[in-house]
C-alpha atoms as a PDB file:
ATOM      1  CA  UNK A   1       1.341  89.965 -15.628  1.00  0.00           C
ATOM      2  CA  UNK A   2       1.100  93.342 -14.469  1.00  0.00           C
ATOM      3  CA  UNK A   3       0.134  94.230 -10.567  1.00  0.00           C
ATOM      4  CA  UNK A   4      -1.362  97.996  -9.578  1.00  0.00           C
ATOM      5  CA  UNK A   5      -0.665  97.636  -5.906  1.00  0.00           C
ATOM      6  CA  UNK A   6      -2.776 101.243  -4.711  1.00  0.00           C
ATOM      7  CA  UNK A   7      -2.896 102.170  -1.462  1.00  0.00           C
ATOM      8  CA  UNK A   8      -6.227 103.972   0.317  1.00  0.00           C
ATOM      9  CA  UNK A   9      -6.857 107.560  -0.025  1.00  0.00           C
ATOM     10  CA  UNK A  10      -6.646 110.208   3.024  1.00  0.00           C
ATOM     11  CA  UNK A  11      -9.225 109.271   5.968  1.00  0.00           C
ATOM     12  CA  UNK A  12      -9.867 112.095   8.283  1.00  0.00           C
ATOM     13  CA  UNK A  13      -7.551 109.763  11.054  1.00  0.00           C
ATOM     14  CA  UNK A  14      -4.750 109.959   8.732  1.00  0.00           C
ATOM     15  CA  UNK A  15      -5.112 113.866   8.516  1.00  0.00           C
ATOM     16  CA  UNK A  16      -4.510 114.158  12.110  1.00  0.00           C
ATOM     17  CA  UNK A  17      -2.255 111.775  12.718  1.00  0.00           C
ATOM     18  CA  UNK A  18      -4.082 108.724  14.147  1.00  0.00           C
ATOM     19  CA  UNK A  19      -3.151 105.474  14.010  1.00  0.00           C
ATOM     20  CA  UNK A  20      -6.434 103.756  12.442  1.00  0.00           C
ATOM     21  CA  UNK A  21      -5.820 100.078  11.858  1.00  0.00           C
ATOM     22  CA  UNK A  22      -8.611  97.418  11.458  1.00  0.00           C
ATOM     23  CA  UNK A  23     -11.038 100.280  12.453  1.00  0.00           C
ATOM     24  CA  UNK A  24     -13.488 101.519   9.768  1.00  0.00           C
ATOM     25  CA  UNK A  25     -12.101 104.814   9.303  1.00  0.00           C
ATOM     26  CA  UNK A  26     -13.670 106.093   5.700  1.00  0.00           C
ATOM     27  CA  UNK A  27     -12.322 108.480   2.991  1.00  0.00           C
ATOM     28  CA  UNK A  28     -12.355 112.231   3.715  1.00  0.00           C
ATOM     29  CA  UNK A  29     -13.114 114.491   0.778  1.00  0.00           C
ATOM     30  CA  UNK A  30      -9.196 114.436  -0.038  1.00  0.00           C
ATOM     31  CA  UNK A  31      -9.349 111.302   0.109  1.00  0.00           C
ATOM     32  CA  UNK A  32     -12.299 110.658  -2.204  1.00  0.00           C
ATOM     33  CA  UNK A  33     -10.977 113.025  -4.676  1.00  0.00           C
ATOM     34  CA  UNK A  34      -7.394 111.376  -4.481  1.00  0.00           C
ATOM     35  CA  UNK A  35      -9.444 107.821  -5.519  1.00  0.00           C
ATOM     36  CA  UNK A  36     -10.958 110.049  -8.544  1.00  0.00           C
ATOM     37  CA  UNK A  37      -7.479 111.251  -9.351  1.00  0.00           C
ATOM     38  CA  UNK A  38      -6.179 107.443  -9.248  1.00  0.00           C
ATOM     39  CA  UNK A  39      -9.176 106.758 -11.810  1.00  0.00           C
ATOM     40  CA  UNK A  40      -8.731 109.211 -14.043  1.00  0.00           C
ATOM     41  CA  UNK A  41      -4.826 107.839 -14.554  1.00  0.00           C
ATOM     42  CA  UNK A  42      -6.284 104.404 -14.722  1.00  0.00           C
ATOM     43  CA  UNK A  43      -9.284 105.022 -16.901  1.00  0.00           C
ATOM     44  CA  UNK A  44      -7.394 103.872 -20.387  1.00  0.00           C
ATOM     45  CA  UNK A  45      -5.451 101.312 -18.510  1.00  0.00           C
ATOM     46  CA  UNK A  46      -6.813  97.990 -19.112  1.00  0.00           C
ATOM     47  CA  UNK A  47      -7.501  95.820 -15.768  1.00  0.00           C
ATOM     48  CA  UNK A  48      -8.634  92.060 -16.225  1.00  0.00           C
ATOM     49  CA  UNK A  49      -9.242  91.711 -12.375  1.00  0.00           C
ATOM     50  CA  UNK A  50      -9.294  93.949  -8.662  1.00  0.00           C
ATOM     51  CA  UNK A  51      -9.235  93.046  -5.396  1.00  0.00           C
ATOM     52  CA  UNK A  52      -9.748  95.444  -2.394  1.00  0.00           C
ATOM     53  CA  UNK A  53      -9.012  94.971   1.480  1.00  0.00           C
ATOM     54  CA  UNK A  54     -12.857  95.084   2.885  1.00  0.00           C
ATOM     55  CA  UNK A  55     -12.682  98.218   4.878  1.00  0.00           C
ATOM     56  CA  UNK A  56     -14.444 100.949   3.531  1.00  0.00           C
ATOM     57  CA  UNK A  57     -11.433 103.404   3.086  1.00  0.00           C
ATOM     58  CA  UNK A  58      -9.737 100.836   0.436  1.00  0.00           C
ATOM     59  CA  UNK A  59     -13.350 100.010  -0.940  1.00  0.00           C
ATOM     60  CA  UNK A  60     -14.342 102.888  -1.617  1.00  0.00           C
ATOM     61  CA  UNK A  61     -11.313 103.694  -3.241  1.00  0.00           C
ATOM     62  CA  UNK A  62     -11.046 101.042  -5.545  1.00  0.00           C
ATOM     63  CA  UNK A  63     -14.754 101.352  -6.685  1.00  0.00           C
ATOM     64  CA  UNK A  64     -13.987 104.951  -7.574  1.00  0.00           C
ATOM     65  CA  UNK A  65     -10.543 104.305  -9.090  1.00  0.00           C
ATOM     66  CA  UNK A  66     -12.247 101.171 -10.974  1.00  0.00           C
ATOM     67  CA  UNK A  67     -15.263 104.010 -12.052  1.00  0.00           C
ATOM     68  CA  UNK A  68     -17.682 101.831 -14.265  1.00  0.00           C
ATOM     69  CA  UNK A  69     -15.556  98.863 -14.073  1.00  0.00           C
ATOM     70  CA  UNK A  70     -16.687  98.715 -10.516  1.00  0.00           C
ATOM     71  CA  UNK A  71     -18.344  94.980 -11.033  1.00  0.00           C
ATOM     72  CA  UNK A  72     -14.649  93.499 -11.730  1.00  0.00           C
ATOM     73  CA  UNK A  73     -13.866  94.581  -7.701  1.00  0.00           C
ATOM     74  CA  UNK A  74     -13.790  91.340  -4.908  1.00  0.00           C
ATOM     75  CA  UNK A  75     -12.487  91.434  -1.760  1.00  0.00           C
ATOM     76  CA  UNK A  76      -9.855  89.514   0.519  1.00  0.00           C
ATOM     77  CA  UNK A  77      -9.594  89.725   4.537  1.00  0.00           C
ATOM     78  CA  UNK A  78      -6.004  88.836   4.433  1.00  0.00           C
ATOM     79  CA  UNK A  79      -5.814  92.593   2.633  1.00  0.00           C
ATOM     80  CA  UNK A  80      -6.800  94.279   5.919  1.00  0.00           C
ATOM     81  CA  UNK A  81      -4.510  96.555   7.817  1.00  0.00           C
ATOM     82  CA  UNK A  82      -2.174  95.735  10.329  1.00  0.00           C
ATOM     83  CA  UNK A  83      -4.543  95.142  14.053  1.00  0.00           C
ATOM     84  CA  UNK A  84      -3.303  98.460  16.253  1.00  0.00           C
ATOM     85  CA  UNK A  85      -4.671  97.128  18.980  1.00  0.00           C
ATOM     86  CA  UNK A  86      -4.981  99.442  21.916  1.00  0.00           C
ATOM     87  CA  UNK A  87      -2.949 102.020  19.951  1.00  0.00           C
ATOM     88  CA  UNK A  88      -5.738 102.346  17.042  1.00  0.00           C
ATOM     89  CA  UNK A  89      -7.697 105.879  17.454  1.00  0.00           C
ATOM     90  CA  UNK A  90      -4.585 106.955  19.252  1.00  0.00           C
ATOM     91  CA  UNK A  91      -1.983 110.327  18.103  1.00  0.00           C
ATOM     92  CA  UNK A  92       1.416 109.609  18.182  1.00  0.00           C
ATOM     93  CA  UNK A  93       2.107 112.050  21.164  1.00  0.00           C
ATOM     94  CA  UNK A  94      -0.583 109.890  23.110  1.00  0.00           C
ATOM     95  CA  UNK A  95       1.470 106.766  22.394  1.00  0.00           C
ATOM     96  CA  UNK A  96       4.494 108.647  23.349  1.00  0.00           C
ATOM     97  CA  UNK A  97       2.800 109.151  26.833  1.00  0.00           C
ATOM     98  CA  UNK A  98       1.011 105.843  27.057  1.00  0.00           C
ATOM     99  CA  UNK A  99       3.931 103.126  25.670  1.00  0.00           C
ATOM    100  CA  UNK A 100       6.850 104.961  24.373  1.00  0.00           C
ATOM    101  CA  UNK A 101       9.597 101.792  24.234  1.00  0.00           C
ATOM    102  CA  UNK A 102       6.907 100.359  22.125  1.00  0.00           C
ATOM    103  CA  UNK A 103       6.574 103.416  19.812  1.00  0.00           C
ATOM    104  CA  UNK A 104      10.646 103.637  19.780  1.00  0.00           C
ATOM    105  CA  UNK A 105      10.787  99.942  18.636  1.00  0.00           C
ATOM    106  CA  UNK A 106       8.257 100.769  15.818  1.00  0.00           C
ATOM    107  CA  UNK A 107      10.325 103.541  14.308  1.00  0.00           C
ATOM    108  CA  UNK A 108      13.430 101.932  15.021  1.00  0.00           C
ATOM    109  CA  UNK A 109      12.907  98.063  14.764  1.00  0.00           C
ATOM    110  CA  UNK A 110       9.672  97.231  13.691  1.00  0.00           C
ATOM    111  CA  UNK A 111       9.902  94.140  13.152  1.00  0.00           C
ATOM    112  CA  UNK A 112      10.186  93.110  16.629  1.00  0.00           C
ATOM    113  CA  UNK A 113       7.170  95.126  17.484  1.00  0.00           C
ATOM    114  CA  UNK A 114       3.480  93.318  18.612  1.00  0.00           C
ATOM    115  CA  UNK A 115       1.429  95.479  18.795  1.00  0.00           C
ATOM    116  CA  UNK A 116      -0.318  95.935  21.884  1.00  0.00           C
ATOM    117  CA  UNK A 117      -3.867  94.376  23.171  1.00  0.00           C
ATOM    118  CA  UNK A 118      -6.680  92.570  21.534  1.00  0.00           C
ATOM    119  CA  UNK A 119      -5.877  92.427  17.826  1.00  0.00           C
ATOM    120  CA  UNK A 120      -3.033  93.681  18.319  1.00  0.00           C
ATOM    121  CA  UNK A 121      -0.312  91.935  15.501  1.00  0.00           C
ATOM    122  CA  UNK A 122       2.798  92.236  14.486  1.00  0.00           C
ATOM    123  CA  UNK A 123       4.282  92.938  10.767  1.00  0.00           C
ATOM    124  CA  UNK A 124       5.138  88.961  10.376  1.00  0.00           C
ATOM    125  CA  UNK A 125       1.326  88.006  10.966  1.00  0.00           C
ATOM    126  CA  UNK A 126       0.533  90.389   8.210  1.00  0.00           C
ATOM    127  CA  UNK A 127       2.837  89.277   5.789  1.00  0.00           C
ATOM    128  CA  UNK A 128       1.517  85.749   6.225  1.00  0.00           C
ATOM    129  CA  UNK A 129      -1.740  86.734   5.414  1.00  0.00           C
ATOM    130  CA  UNK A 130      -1.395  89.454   3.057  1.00  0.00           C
ATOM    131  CA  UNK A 131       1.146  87.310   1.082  1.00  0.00           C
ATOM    132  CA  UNK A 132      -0.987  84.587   0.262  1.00  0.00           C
ATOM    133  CA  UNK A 133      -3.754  87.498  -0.573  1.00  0.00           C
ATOM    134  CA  UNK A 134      -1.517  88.452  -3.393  1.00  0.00           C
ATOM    135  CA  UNK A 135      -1.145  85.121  -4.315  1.00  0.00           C
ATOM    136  CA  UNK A 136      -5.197  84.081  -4.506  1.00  0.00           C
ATOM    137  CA  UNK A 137      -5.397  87.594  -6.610  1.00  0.00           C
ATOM    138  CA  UNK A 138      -2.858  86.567  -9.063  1.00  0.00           C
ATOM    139  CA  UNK A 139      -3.391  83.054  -9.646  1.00  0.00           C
ATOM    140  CA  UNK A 140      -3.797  82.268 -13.202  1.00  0.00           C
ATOM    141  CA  UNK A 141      -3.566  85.593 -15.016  1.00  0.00           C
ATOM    142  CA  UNK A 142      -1.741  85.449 -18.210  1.00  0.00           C
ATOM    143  CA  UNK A 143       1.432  87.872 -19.444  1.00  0.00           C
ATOM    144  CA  UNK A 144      -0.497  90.335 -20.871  1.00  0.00           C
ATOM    145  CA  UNK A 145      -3.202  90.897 -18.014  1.00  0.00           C
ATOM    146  CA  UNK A 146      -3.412  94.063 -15.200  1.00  0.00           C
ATOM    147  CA  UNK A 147      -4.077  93.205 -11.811  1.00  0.00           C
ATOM    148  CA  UNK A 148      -5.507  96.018  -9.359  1.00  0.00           C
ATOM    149  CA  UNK A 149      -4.936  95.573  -5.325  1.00  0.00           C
ATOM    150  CA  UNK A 150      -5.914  98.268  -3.427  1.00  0.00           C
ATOM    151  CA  UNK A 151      -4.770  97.868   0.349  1.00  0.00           C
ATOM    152  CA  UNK A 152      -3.251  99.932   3.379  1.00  0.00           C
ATOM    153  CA  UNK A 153       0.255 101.025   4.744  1.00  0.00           C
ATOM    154  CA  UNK A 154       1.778  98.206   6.399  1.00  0.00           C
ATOM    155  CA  UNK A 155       0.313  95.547   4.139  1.00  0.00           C
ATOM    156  CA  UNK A 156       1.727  97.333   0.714  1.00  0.00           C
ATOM    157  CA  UNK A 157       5.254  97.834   2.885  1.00  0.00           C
ATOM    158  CA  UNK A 158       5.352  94.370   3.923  1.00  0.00           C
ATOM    159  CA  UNK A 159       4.949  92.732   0.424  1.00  0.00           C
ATOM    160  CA  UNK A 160       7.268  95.567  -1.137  1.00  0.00           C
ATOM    161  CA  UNK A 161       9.860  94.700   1.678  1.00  0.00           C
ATOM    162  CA  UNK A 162       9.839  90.999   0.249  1.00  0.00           C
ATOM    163  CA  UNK A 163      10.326  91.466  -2.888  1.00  0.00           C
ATOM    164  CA  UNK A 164      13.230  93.798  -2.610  1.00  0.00           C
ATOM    165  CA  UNK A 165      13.972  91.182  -0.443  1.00  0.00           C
ATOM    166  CA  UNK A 166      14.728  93.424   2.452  1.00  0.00           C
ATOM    167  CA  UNK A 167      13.835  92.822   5.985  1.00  0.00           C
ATOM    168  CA  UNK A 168      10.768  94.015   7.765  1.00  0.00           C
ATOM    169  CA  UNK A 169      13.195  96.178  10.074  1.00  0.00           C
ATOM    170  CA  UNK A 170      13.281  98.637   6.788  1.00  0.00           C
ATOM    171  CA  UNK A 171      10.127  99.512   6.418  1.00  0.00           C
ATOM    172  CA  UNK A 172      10.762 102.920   6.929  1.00  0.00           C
ATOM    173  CA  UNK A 173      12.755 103.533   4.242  1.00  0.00           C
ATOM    174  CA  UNK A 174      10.484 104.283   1.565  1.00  0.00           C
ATOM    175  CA  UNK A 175       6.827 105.849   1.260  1.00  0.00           C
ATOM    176  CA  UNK A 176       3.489 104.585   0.707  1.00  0.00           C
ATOM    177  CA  UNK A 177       1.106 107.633   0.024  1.00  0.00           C
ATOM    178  CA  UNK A 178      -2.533 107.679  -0.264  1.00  0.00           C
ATOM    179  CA  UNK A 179      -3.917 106.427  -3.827  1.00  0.00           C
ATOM    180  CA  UNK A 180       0.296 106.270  -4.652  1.00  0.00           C
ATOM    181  CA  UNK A 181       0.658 103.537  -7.296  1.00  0.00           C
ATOM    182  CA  UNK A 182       3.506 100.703  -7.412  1.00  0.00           C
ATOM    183  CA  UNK A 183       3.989  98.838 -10.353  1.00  0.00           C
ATOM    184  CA  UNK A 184       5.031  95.561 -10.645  1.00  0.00           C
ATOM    185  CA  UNK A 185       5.482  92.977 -13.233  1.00  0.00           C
ATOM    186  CA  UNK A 186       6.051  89.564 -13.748  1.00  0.00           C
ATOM    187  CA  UNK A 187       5.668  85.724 -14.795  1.00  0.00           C
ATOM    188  CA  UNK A 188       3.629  85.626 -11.646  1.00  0.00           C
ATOM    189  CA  UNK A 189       3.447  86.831  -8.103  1.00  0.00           C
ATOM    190  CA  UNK A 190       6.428  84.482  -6.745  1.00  0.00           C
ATOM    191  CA  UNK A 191       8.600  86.392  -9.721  1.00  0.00           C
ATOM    192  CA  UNK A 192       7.427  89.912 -10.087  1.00  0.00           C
ATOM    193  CA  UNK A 193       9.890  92.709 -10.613  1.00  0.00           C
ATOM    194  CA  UNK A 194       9.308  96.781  -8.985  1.00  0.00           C
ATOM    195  CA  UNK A 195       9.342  98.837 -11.846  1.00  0.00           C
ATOM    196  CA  UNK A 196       7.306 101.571 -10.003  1.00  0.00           C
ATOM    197  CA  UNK A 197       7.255 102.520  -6.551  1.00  0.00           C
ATOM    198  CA  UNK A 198       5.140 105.023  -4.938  1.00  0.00           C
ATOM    199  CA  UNK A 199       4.240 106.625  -7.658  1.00  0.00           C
ATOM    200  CA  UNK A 200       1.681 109.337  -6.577  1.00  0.00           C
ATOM    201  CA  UNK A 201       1.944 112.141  -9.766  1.00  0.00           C
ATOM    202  CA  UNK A 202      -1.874 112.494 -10.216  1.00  0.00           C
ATOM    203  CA  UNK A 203      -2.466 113.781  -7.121  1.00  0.00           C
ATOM    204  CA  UNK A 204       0.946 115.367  -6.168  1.00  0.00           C
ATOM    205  CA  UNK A 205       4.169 116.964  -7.891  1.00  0.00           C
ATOM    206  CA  UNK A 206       7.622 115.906  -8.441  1.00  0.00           C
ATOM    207  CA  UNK A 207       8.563 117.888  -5.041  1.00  0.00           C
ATOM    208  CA  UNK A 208       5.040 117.934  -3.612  1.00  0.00           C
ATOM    209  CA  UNK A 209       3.984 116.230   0.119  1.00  0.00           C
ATOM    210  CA  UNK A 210       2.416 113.160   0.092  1.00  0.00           C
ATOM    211  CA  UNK A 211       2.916 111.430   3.377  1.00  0.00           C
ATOM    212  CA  UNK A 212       0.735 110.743   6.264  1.00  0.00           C
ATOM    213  CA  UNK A 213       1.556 111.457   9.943  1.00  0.00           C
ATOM    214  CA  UNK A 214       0.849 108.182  12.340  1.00  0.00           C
ATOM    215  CA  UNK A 215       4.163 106.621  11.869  1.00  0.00           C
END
């Protein structure tokens, strides 16, 4: 089996550096024509089955990525990105004001970070729901089949982490950038191999910046 694992495109928060979590941030026009870059790449690519997180910025990416295959797309809450809390809306230079030893753990240890407030989790409580996520998406399809999951950040770095099968607390060392692409293939979820990882080339060059600032 192969797994697309697609991150959203650019929302206007990510632009400017806000940390957006569960809130409903949508697409900006980058970010909408990043999702029509992803389809165009995809549009010979066969894809049996596609499941999106539920907020609109990975919806509406997928449907436009997916294009007229847009009726194969479901959706799974355990997809969602990682709860903010009372950071989410917030720059980083607010955070820096309002909780730096918080934001200092995030970029140094992250794994020991909860994030603050209602709703507020931390990287393990999305792994155990974004894990078994990947696991409902998968189940039963067969060698030759293409999976599509299009989610956020912190959910794509968490499963990547596992199956490098490095901890949580380097998270940071690789990027996720919007519409990038990972690869992976496999027997199944429990035994898939990276063969691809952030692979962004129809939207950006070789050498080309594709990051986003609320880290």
């Amino acid at each position: 089996m192969r797994v697309l694992l697609a991150r959203h495109g650019e929302t206007p928060w990510n632009a400017e550096g806000r940390y957006q979590g569960q809130e409903d941030i949508p697409l900006s026009p980058v970010g909408e024509a990043q999702a029509r870059a992803l389809g165009e790449r995809l549009r010979e690519m066969p894809v049996t089955r596609a499941v999106a997180s539920p907020l609109s910025r990975a919806k509406t990416t997928a449907q436009l990525a997916l294009g007229h295959r847009a009726g194969l797309l479901s959706f799974d809450e355990g997809l969602k990105e990682i709860g903010h809390g009372e950071w989410e809306g917030l720059l980083a230079s607010e955070i820096h004001t309002r909780d730096p030893e918080r934001l200092k753990a995030w970029r140094e240890a992250p794994e020991t970070v909860q994030m603050p407030g209602q709703g507020g989790e931390s990287l393990q409580q999305v792994f155990d729901r974004a894990w078994p996520a990947l696991l409902r998406a998968g189940e039963g399809l067969g060698a030759d089949e293409t999976l599509l999951v299009v989610a956020h950040d912190a959910v794509n770095r968490v499963i990547l982490c596992h199956l490098l099968g490095i901890p949580f607390r380097r998270l940071w060392t690789f990027r996720q950038a919007p519409t990038t692409l990972n690869l992976l293939e496999g027997d199944s979820v429990g035994q898939l191999e990276i063969v691809r990882l952030n692979d962004c080339s129809h939207h950006t060059a070789l050498f080309g910046e594709a990051v986003h600032r609320a880290l």
